[in-house]
Protein backbone atom coordinates (compact mmCIF):
# COMPACT_ATOMS: atom_id res chain seq x y z
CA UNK A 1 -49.65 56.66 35.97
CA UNK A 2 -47.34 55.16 36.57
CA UNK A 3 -47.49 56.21 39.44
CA UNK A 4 -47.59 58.35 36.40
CA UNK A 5 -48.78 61.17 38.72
CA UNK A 6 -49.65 64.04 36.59
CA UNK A 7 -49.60 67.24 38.70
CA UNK A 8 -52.15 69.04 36.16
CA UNK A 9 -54.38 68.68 33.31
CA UNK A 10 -57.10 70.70 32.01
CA UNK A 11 -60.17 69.06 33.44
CA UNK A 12 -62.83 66.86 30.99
CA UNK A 13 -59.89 65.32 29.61
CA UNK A 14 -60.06 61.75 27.95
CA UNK A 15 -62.57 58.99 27.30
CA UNK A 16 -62.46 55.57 25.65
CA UNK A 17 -63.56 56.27 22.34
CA UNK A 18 -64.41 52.94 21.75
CA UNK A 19 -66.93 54.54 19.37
CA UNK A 20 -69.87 52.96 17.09
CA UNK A 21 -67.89 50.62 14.51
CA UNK A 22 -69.05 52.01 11.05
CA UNK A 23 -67.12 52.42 8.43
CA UNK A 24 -66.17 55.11 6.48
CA UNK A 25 -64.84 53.98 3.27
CA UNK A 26 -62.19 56.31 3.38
CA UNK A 27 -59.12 53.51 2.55
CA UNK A 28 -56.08 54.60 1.93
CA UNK A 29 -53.72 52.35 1.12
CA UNK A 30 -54.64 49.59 -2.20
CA UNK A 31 -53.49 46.28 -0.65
CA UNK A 32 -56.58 44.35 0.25
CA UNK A 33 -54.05 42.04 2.24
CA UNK A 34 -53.61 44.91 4.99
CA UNK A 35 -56.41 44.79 7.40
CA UNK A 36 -56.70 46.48 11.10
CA UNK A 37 -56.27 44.06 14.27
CA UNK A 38 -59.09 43.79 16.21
CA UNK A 39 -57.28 43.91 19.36
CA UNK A 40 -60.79 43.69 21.33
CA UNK A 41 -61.22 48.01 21.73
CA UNK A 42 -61.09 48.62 18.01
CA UNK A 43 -62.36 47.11 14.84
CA UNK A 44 -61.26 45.31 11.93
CA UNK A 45 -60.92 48.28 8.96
CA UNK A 46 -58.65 49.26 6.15
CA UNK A 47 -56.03 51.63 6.27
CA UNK A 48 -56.96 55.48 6.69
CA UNK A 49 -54.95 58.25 5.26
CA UNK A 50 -55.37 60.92 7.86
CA UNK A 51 -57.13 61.52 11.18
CA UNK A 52 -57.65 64.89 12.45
CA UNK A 53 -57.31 65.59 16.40
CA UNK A 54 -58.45 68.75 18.24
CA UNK A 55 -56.49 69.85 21.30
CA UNK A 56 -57.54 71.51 24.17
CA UNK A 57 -53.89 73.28 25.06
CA UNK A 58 -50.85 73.27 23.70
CA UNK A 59 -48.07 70.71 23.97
CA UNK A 60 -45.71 71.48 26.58
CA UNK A 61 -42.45 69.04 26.03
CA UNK A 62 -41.64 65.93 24.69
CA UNK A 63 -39.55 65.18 27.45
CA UNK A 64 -40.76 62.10 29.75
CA UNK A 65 -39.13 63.33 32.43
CA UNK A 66 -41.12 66.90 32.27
CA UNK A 67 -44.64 65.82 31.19
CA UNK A 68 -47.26 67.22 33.56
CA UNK A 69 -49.90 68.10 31.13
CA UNK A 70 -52.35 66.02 28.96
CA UNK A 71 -51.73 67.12 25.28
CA UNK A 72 -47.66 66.44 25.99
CA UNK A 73 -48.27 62.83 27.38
CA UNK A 74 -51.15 62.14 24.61
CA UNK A 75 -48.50 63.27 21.62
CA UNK A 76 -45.61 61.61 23.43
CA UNK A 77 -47.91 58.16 23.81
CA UNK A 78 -47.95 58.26 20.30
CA UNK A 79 -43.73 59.24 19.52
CA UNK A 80 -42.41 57.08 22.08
CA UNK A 81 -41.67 53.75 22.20
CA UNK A 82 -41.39 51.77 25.72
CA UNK A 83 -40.75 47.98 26.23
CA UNK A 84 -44.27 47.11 26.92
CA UNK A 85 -47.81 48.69 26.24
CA UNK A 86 -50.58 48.40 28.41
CA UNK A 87 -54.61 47.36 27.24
CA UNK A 88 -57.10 50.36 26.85
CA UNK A 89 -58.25 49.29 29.69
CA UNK A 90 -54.76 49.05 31.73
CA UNK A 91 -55.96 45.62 32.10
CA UNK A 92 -53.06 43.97 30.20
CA UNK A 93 -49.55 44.12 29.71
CA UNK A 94 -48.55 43.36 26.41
CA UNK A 95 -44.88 43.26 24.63
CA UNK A 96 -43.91 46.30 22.38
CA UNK A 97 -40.49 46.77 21.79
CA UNK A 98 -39.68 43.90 24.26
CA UNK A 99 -40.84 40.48 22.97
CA UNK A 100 -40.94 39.27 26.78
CA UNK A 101 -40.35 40.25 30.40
CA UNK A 102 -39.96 38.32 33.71
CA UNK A 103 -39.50 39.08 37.20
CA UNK A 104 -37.10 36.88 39.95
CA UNK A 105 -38.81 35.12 42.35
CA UNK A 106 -38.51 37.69 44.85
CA UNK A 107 -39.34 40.50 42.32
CA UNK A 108 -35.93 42.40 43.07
CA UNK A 109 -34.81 41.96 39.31
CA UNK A 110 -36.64 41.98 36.00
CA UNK A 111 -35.21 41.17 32.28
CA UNK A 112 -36.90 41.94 29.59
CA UNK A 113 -35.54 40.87 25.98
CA UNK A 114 -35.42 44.01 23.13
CA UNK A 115 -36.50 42.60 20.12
CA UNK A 116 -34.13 42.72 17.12
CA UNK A 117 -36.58 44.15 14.55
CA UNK A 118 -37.34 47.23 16.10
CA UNK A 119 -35.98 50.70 14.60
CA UNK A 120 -36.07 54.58 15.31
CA UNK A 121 -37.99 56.99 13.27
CA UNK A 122 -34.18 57.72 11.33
CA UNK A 123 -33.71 53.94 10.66
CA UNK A 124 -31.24 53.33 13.04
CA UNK A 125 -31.80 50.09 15.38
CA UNK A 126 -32.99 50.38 18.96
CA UNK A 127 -30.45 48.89 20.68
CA UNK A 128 -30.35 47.89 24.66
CA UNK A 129 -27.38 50.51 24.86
CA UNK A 130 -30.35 53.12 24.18
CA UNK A 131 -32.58 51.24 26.73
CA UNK A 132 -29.82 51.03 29.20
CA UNK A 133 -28.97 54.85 28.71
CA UNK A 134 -32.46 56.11 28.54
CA UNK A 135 -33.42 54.47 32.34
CA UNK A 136 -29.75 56.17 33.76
CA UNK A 137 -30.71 59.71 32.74
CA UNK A 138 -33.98 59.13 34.19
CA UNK A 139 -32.42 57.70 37.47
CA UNK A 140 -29.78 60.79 37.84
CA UNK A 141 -32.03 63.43 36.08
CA UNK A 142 -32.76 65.75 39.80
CA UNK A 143 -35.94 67.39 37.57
CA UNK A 144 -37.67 64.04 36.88
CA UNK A 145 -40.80 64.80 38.08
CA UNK A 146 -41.34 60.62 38.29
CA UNK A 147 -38.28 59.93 40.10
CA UNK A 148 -40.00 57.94 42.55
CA UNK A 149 -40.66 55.43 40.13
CA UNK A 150 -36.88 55.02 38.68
CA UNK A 151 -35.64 55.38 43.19
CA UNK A 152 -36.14 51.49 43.09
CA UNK A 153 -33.66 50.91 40.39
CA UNK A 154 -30.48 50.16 41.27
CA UNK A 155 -28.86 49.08 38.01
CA UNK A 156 -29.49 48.68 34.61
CA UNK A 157 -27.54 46.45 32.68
CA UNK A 158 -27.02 44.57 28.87
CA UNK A 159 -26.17 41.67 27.53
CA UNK A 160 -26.98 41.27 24.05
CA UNK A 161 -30.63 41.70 23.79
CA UNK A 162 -31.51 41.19 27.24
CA UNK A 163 -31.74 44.04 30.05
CA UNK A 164 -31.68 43.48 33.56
CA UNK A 165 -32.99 45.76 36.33
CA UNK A 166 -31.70 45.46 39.83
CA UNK A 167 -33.81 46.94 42.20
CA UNK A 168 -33.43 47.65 46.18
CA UNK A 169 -37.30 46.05 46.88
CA UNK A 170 -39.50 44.24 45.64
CA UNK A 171 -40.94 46.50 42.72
CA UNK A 172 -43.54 44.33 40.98
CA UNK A 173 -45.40 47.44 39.36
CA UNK A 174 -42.17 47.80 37.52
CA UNK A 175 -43.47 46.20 34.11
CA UNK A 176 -46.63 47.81 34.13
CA UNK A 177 -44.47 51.15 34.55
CA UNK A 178 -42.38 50.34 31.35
CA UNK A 179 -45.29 50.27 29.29
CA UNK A 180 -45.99 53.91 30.01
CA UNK A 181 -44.51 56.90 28.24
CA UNK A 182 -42.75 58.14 31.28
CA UNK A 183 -40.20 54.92 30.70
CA UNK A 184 -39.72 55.77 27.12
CA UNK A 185 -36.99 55.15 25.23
CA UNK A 186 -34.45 57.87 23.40
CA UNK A 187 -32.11 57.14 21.30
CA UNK A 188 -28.84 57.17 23.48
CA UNK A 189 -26.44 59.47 21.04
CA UNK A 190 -29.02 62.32 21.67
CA UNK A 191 -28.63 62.31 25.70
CA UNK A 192 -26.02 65.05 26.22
CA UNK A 193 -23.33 64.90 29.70
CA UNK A 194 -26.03 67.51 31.29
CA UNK A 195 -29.03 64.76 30.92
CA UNK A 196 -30.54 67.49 28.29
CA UNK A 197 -32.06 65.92 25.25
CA UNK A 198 -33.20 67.61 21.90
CA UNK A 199 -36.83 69.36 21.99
CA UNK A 200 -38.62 66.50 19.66
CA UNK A 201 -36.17 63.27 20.34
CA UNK A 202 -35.68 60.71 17.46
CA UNK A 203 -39.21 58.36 17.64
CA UNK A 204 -39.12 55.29 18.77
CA UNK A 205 -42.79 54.96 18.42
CA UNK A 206 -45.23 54.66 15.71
CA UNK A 207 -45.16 57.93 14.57
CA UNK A 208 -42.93 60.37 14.18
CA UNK A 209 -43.14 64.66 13.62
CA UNK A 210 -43.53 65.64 10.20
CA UNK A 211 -44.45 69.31 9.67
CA UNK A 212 -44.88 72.25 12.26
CA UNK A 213 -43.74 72.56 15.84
CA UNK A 214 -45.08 70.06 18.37
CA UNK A 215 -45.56 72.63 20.88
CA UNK A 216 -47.07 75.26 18.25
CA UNK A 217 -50.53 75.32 17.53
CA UNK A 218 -50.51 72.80 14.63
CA UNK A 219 -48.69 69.95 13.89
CA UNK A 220 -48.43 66.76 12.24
CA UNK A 221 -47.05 62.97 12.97
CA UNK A 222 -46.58 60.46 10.13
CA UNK A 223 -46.05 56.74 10.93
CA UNK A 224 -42.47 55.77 11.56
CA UNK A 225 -41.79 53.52 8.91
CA UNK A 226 -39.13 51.64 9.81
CA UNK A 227 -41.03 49.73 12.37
CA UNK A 228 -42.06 46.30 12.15
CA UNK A 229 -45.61 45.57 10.10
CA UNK A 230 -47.23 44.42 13.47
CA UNK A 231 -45.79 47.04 15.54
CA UNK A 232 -47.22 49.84 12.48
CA UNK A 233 -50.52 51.77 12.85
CA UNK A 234 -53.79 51.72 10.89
CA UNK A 235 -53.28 55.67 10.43
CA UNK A 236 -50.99 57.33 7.79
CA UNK A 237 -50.93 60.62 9.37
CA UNK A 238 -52.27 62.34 12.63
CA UNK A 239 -52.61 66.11 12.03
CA UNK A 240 -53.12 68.23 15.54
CA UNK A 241 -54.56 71.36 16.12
CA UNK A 242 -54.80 73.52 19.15
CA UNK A 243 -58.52 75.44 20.00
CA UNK A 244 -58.89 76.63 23.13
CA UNK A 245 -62.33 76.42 23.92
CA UNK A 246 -64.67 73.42 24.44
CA UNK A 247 -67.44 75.19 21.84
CA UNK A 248 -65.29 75.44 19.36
CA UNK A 249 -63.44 72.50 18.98
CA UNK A 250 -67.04 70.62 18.84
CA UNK A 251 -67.85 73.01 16.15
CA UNK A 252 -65.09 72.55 14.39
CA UNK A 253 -66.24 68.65 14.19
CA UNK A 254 -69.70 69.82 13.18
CA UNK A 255 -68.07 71.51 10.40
CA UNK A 256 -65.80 68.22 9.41
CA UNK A 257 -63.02 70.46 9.95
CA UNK A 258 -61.67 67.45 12.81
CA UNK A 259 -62.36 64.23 13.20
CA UNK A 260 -61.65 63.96 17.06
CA UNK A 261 -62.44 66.88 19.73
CA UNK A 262 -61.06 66.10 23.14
CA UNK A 263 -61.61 67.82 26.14
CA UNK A 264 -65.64 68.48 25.70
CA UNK A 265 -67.79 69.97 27.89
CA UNK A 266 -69.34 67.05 29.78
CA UNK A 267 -72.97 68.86 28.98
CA UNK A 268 -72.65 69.46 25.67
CA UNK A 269 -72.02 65.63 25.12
CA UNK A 270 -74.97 64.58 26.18
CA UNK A 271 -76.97 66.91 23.75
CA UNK A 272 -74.56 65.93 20.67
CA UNK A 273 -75.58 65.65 16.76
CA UNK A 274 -77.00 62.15 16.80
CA UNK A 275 -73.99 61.55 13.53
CA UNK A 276 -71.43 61.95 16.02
CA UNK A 277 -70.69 59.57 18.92
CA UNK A 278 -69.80 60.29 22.28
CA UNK A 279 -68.07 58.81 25.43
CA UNK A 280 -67.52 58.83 28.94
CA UNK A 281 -65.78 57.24 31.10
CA UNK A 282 -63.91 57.32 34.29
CA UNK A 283 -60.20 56.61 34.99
CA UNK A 284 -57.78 55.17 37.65
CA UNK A 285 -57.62 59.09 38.41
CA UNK A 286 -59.79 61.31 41.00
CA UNK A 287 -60.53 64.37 40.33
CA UNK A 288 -59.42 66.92 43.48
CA UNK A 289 -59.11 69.77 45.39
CA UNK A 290 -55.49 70.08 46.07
CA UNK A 291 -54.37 72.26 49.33
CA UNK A 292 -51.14 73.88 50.52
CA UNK A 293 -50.71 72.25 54.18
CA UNK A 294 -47.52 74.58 54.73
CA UNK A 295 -49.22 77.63 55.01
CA UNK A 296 -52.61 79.72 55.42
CA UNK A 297 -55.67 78.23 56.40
CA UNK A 298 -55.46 75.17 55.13
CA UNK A 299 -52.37 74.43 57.12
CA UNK A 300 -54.85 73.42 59.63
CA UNK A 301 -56.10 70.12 59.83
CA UNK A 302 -59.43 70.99 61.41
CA UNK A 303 -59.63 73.44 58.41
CA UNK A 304 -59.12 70.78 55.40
CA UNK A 305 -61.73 68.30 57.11
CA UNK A 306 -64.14 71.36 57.29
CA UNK A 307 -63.65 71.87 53.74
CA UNK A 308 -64.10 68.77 52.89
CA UNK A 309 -67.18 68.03 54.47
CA UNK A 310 -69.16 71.09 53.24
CA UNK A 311 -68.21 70.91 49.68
CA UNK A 312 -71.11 69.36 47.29
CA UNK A 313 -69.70 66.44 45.72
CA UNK A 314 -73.19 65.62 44.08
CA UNK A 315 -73.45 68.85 42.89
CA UNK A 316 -69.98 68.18 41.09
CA UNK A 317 -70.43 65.16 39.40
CA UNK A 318 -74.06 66.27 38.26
CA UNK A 319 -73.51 69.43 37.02
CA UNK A 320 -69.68 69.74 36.34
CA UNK A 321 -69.36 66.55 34.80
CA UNK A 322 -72.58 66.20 33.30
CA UNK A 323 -72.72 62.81 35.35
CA UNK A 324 -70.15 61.09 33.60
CA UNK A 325 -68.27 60.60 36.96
CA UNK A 326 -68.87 59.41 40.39
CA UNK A 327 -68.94 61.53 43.62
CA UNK A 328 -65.78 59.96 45.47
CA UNK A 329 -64.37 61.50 48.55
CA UNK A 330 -61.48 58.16 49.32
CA UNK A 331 -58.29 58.00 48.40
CA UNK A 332 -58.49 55.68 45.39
CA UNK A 333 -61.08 55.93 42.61
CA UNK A 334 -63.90 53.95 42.13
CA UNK A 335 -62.95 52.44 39.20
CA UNK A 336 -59.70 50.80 41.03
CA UNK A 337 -59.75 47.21 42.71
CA UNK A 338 -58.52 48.73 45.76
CA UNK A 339 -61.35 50.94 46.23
CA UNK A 340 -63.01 50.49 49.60
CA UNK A 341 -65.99 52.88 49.13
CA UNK A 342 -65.03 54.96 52.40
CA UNK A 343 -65.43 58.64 53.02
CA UNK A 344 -68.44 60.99 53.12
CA UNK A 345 -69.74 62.29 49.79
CA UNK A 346 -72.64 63.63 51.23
CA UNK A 347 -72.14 67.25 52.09
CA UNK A 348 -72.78 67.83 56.01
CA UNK A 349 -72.14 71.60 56.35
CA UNK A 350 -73.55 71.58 60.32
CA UNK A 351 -70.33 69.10 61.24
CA UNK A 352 -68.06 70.79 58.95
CA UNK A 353 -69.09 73.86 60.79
CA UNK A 354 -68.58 72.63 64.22
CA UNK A 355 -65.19 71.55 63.10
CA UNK A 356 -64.08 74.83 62.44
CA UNK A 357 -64.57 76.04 66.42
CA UNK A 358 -61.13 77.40 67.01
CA UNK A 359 -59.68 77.62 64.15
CA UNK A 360 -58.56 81.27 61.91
CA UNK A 361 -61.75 80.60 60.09
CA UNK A 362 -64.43 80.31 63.41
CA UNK A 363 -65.53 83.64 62.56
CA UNK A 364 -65.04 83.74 58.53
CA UNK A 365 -61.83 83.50 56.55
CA UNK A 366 -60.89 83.28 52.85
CA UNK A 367 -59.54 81.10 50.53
CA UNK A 368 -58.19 81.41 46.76
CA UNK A 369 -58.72 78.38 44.24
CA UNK A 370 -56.69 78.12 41.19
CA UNK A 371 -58.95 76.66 38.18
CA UNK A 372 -58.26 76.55 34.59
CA UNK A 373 -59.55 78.57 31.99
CA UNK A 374 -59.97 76.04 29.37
CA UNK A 375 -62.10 73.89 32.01
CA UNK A 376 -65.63 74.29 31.86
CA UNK A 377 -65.51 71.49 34.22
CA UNK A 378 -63.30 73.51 36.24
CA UNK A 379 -65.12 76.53 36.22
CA UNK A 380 -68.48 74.99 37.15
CA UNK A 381 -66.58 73.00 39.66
CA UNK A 382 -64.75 76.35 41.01
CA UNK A 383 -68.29 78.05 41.35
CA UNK A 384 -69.99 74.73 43.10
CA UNK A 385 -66.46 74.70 45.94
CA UNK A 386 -67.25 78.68 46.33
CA UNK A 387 -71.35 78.34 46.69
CA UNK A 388 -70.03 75.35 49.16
CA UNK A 389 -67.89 77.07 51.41
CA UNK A 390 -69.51 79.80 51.96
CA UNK A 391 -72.48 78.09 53.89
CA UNK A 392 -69.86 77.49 56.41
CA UNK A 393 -67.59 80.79 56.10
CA UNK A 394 -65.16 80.46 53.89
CA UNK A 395 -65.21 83.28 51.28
CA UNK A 396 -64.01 81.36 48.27
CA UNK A 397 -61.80 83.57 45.06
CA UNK A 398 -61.62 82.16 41.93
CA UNK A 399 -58.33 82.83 40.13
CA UNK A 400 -58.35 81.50 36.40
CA UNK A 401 -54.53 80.73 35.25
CA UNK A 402 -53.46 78.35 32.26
CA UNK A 403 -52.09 74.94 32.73
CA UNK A 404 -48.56 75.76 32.67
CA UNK A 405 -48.72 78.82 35.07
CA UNK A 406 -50.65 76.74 38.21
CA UNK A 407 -48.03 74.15 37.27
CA UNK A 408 -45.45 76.66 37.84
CA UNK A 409 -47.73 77.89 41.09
CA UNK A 410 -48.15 74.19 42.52
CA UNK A 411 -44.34 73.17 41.87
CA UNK A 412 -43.39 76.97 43.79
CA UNK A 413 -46.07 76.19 46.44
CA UNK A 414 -47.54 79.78 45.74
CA UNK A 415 -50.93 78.44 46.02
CA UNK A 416 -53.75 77.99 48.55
CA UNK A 417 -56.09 75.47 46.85
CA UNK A 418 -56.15 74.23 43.22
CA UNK A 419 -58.78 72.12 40.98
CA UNK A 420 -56.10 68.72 40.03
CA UNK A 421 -56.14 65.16 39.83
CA UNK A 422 -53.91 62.66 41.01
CA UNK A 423 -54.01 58.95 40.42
CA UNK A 424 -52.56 56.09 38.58
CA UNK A 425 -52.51 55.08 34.83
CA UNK A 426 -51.85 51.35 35.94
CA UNK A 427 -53.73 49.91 38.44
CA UNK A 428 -51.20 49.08 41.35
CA UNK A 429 -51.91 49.99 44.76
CA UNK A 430 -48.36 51.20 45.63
CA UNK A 431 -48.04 53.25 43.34
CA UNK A 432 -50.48 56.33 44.29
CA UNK A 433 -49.67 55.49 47.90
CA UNK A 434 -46.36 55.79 47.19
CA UNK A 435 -46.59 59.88 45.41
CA UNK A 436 -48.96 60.85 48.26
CA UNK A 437 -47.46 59.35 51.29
CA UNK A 438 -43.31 59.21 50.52
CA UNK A 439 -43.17 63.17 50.63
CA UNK A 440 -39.26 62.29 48.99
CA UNK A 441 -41.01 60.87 45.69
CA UNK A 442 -41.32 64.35 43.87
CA UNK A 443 -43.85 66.74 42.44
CA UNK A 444 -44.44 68.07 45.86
CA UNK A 445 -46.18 64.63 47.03
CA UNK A 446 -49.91 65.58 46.18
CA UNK A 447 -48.26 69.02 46.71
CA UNK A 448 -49.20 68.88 50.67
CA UNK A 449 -45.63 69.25 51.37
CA UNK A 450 -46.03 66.99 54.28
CA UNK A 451 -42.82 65.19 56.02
CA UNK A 452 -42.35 61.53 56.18
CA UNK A 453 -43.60 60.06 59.21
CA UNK A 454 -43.29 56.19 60.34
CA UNK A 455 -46.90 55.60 59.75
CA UNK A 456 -46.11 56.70 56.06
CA UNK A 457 -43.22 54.90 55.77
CA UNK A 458 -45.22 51.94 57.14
CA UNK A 459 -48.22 52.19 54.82
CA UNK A 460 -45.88 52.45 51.68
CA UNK A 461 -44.28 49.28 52.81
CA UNK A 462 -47.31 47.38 52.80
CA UNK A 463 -48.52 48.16 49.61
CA UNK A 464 -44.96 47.24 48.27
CA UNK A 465 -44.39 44.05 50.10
CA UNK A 466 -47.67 42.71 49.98
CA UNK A 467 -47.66 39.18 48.60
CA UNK A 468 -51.47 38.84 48.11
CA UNK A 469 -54.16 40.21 47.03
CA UNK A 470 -55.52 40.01 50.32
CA UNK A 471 -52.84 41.48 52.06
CA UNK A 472 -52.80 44.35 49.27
CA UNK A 473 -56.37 45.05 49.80
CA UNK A 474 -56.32 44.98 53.34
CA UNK A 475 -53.22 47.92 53.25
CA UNK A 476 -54.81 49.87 50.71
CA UNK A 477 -57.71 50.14 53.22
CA UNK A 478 -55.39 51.22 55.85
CA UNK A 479 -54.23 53.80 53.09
CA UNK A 480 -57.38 55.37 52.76
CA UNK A 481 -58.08 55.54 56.50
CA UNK A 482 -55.50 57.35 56.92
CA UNK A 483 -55.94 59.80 54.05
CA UNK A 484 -59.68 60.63 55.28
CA UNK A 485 -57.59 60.97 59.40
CA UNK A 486 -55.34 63.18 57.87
CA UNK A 487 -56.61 65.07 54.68
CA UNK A 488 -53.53 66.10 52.25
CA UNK A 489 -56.21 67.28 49.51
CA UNK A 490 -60.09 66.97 49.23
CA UNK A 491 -61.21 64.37 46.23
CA UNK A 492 -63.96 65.54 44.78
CA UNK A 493 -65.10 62.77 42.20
CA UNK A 494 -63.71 60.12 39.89
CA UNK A 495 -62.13 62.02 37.02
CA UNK A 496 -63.65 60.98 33.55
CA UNK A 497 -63.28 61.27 30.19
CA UNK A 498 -65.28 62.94 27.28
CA UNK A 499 -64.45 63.25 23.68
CA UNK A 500 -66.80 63.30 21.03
CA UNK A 501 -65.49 61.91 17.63
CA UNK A 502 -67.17 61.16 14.21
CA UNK A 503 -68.66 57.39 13.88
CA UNK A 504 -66.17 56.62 11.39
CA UNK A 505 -63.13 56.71 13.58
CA UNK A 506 -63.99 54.12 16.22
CA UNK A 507 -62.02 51.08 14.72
CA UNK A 508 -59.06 53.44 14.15
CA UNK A 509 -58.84 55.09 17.92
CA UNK A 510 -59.31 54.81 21.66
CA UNK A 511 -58.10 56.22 24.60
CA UNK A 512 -58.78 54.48 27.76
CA UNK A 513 -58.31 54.36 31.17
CA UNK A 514 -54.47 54.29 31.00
CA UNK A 515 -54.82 57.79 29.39
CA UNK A 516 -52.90 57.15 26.48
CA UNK A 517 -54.18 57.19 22.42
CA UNK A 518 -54.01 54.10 20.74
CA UNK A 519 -54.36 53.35 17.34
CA UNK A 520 -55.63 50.30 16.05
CA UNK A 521 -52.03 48.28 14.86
CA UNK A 522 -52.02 46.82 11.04
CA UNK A 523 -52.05 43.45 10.37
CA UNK A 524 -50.82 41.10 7.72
């Protein structure tokens, strides 16, 4: 996102619930004088006690440097503090615990100024001793899976309230970076000589953990009170609950037992109770087939183009995503500026079959696709890839796993395909060109486990150095010729949000494009 490259989430994850503003009279706190900003996603409204929020999975860590999964970076959004925050719509980069930011000319250095006001969830001040100390462990830590994004920096440095980052390049995605979770900042007396840090870290964010175990199957976060009134949230407390299955976490908001369901079944949205109010919406992200290019079938080039050409994209958006996303078989997502509308999304099964003349799979092979469990949209998805291939001769398994053990798979390369996504949570072309074509970045590179080739090296460049929005546009179409010559994974669609929510919490809560939950911020 980042390049904020998550390696796996369970699919149908978020939407902007920018829901219908009505109110629910449910105020919680006496002072007329305390209203809710209207920051242009949510509405003015008065304080609310409690909102409750239905998981799909479990949280895995709290650890910025681990998050791979959707329920770790949505709770962590909400702990963590970073210097900057970006818009719902990853449109804007506004201050947070920085008042300010600006680059050098040349973009090799960046200061940003901590504000003085801001406090941990204990009390104690945020200092730029924690800033400084949270980017080094994040720079040394060998098991960041984001380490391509921190590779720029080449020192971090304070002087009073200002920081300064050196970097090696030009790096002007580096502010909208620090207003994602993966640059968030711990408190600097709870990074140990080994980089390890405590399970649930002292919040820097507006809330903090109050009762249960954030990666049991219910929990709670209360606001941190010790920040600043314009930094605090319209919401007392945010109580989370795990349930696995798409049907029953809409029942449970039937039943008022939740106030928020994430993670719905794309069809069921559409058919919803007409007192609830539903979203959809794509991402930065694409929705994908991912492929193991070391080994097996798919090693072969011929073999991934095949693949990719016979699969129903159509099919996909319809019917797995209830079309609430686009068919999209480019590198970048629809929804980007650098989109160039390349690549086939019509399925041409005649080609693809010519294509595999030659190959292990001329006469019939086999292939096994990871999908989630939790996923109806992986499931359907699953069943549309195996109806696909096997026009052209590819006998297609379906192997249903949880999050964290195709994580564990993909990271081992003990796969042969798997349902993913891959893309950006800030809009910035070098930044997915940089995950999927520097094979050094981390997380596997799109998990092809390609090498590094001059033409790589040379498209990363451009995306870095360009100076224009010409020149950026123009390289980012050079990116995505080259992924459609060259195939390290099939995209499959623009991946898209649903939630479904009651009518009462749109003024409180969003999530948008940038993936993260926001709650409306109080105001004086």
């Amino acid at each position: 996102m980042r390049s904020l490259m998550m390696r796996r989430i369970a699919a149908g994850a978020v939407a902007l619930l920018a829901l219908s503003a009505c109110a629910s009279g449910e105020a919680g706190d006496p002072s007329p004088s305390v209203t809710v900003e209207d920051g242009g996603d949510l509405s003015p409204q008065v304080v609310r006690p409690e909102l409750r929020i239905a998981l799909a999975e479990k949280v895995v860590t709290q650890d910025a440097d681990l998050v791979a999964d959707f329920p770790s970076l949505q709770v962590l959004s909400l702990r963590s503090g970073t210097l900057f925050r970006l818009s719902a719509d990853g449109s804007e980069i506004l201050p947070y615990l920085a008042s300010k930011g600006s680059f050098s000319d040349d973009r090799t250095s960046f200061v940003a100024t901590l504000r003085s006001d801001i406090k941990f969830a204990d009390g104690s001040p945020i200092t730029a001793e924690d800033v400084v100390a949270t980017f080094e462990r994040s720079m040394k830590n060998e098991a960041n899976i984001n380490i391509g994004d921190f590779t720029p920096i080449t020192s971090v440095t304070a002087s009073g309230q200002d920081i300064t980052f050196t970097f090696d390049r030009p790096y002007a995605s580096f502010q909208a970076l620090a207003a994602t979770y993966e640059m968030a900042i711990l408190k600097a007396s709870e990074i140990a000589p080994d980089l390890s840090i405590p399970e649930v870290p002292t919040s820097s964010g507006q809330y903090s953990l109050s009762s249960g175990s954030v990666t049991g199957n219910s929990f709670a976060l209360t606001r941190n009170p010790h920040s600043p009134l314009d930094l605090q949230p319209s919401v007392e407390k945010l109580s989370f609950s795990v349930v696995g299955d798409s049907a029953g976490r809409l029942a449970q908001l039937k039943g008022d037992q939740v106030d928020v369901a994430l993670e719905i079944d794309p069809s069921a949205v559409q058919a919803i109770d007409p007192s609830l109010a539903s979203v959809g919406s794509s991402t930065f992200l694409t929705y994908n087939m991912v492929m193991n290019n070391q080994a097996g079938i798919t090693k072969d080039l011929k073999v991934r183009q095949a693949i990719s050409l016979a699969i129903d994209r159509q099919r996909i958006a319809d019917v797995a995503w209830g079309g609430l996303a686009k068919p999209n078989a480019e590198f970048f997502a629809a929804t980007s500026r650098w989109s160039s509308g390349q690549g086939t999304v019509t399925a041409d099964v005649e080609r693809a079959k010519s294509l595999l003349a030659g190959t292990e799979c001329a006469n019939g092979c086999s292939l096994k696709l990871l999908a989630t469990g939790g996923s109806d949209t992986d499931q359907r998805t699953a069943v549309i890839i195996q109806d696909s291939l096997k026009q052209i001769g590819i006998e297609v398994t379906i192997e249903t796993l949880d999050t964290a053990s195709i994580n564990d798979r993909l990271f081992n390369l003990d796969f042969e395909a798997s349902l993913n996504f891959v893309g950006s949570l800030v809009d910035e072309a070098d930044l997915l060109t940089k995950y999927c074509f520097d094979y050094d970045y981390g997380l596997l590179s799109c998990f092809s486990g390609n090498a590094n080739t001059s033409e790589t090296e040379a498209l990363v460049s451009a995306t870095q150095l360009g100076q224009s929005d010409e020149a950026l546009s123009a390289a980012a179409d050079d990116v995505t010729e080259y992924f459609l010559e060259t195939m390290p994974f099939v995209n499959l669609a623009d991946y898209a949000i649903t939630g479904v929510a009651r009518a009462d919490v749109a003024p409180y809560f969003s999530i948008g494009r940038t993936l993260q939950m926001q709650i409306a911020a109080l105001k004086p």
